[in-house]
Protein backbone atom coordinates (compact mmCIF):
# COMPACT_ATOMS: atom_id res chain seq x y z
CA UNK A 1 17.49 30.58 -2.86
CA UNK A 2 18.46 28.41 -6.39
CA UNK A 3 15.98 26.41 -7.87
CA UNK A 4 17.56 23.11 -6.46
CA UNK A 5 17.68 24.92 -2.80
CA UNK A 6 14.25 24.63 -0.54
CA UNK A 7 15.03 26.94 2.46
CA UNK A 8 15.62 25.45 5.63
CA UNK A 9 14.62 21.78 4.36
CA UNK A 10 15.74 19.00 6.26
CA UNK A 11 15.24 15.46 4.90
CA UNK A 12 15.08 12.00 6.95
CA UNK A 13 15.92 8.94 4.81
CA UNK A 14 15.45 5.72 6.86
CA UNK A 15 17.64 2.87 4.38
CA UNK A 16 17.93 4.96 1.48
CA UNK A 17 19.73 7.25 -0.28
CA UNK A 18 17.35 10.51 -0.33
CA UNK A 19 17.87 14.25 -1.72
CA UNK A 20 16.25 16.71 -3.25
CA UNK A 21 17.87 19.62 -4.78
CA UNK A 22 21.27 20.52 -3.59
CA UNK A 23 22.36 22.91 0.01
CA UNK A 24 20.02 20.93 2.14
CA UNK A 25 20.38 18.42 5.24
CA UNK A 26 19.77 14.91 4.91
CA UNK A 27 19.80 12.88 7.36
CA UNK A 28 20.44 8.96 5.62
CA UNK A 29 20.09 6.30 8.26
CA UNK A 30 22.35 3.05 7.13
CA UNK A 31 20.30 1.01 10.00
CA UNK A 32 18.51 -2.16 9.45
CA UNK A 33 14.88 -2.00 8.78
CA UNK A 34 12.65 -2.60 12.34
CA UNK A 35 10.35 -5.31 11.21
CA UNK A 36 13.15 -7.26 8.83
CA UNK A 37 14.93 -7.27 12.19
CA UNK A 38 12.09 -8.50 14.33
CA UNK A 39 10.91 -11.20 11.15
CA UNK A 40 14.59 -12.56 10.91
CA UNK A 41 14.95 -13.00 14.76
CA UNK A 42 11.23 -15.40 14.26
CA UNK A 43 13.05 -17.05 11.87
CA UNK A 44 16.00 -18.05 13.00
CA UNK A 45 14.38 -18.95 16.43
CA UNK A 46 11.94 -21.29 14.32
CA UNK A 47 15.12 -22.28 12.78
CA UNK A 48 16.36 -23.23 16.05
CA UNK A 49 13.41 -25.25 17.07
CA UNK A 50 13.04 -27.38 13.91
CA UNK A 51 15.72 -30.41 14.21
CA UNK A 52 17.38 -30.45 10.97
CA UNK A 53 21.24 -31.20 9.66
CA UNK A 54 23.51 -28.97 11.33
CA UNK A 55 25.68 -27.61 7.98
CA UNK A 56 22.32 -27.10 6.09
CA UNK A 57 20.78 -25.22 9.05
CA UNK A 58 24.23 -22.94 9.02
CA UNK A 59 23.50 -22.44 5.00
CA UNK A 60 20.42 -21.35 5.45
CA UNK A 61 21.94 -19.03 8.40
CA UNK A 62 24.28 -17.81 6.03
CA UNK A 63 21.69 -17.33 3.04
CA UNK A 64 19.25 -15.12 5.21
CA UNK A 65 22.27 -13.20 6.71
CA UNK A 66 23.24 -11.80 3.29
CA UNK A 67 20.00 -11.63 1.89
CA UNK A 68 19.67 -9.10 4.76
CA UNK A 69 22.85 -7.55 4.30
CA UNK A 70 22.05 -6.73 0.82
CA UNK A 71 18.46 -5.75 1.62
CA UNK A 72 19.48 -2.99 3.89
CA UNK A 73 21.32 -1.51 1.44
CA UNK A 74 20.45 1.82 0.33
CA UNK A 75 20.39 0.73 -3.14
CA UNK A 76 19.82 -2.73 -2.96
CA UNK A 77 20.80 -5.53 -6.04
CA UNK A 78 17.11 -6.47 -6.75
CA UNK A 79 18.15 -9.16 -9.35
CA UNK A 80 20.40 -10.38 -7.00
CA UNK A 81 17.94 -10.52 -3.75
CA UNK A 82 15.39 -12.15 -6.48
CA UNK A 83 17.74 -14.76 -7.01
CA UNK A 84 18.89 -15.86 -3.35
CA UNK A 85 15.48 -15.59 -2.07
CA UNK A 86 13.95 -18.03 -4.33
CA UNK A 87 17.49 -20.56 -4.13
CA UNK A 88 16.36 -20.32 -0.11
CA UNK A 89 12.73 -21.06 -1.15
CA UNK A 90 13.68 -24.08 -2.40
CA UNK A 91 15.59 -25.11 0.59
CA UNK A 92 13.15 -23.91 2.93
CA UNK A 93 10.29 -25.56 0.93
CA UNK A 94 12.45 -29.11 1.17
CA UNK A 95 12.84 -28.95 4.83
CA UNK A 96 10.16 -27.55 6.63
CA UNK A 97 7.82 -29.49 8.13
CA UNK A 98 7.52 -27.21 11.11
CA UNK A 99 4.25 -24.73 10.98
CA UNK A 100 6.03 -21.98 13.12
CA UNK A 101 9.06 -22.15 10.82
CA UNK A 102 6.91 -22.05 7.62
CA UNK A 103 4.97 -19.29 8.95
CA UNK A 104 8.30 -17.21 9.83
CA UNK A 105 9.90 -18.18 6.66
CA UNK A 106 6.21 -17.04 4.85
CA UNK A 107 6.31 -13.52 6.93
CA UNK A 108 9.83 -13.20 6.41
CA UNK A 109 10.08 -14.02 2.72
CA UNK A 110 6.95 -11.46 1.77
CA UNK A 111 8.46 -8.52 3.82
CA UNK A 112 11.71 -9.12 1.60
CA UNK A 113 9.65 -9.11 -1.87
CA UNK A 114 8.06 -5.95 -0.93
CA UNK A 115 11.75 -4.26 -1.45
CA UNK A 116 12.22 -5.84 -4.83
């Protein structure tokens, strides 16, 4: 055994790029995060429910689709997720009126600043 070898070490990375030493197994999951899943999905279903102008409801679709695109990334742009999730703040902050969507938008928004 090297120095950069640990025996029969096998490593789980769930979203991330994860190794330690060299000659050992990881295992790198590319998979969306669990709870980003199940906070987007509130989301967009408060989304749904709040009546507001169909081509801004499809930006702010496409916003939170590739804010979660890049935040499952195993090395995600952190200046880059900064940036579109405070331009959608400013949307979000304009339109809702709806306590279940500012609620989702609050759960969903904090889970994606505890990656950056």
């Amino acid at each position: 055994m090297t120095k950069n070898e640990f025996g029969d070490v096998s490593i789980s990375a769930y979203g991330s790029a994860f190794a330690v030493g060299s000659g050992n197994t990881v295992t790198n999951s590319n998979q969306s995060v669990p709870e980003l899943v199940e906070l987007t999905e509130k989301l967009l279903a408060a989304l749904d429910d709040h009546e507001i102008n169909h081509e801004k409801k499809a930006e702010i679709v496409e916003a939170v689709a590739a804010i979660n695109e890049n935040a499952n990334k195993s090395k995600p742009n952190k200046t880059l997720l900064k940036g579109m999730v405070d331009g959608l703040k400013g949307t979000m902050d304009v339109i809702t009126k709806s306590p279940a969507l500012i609620e989702a938008y609050a759960k969903w928004s904090d889970f994606i600043g505890s990656l950056l």
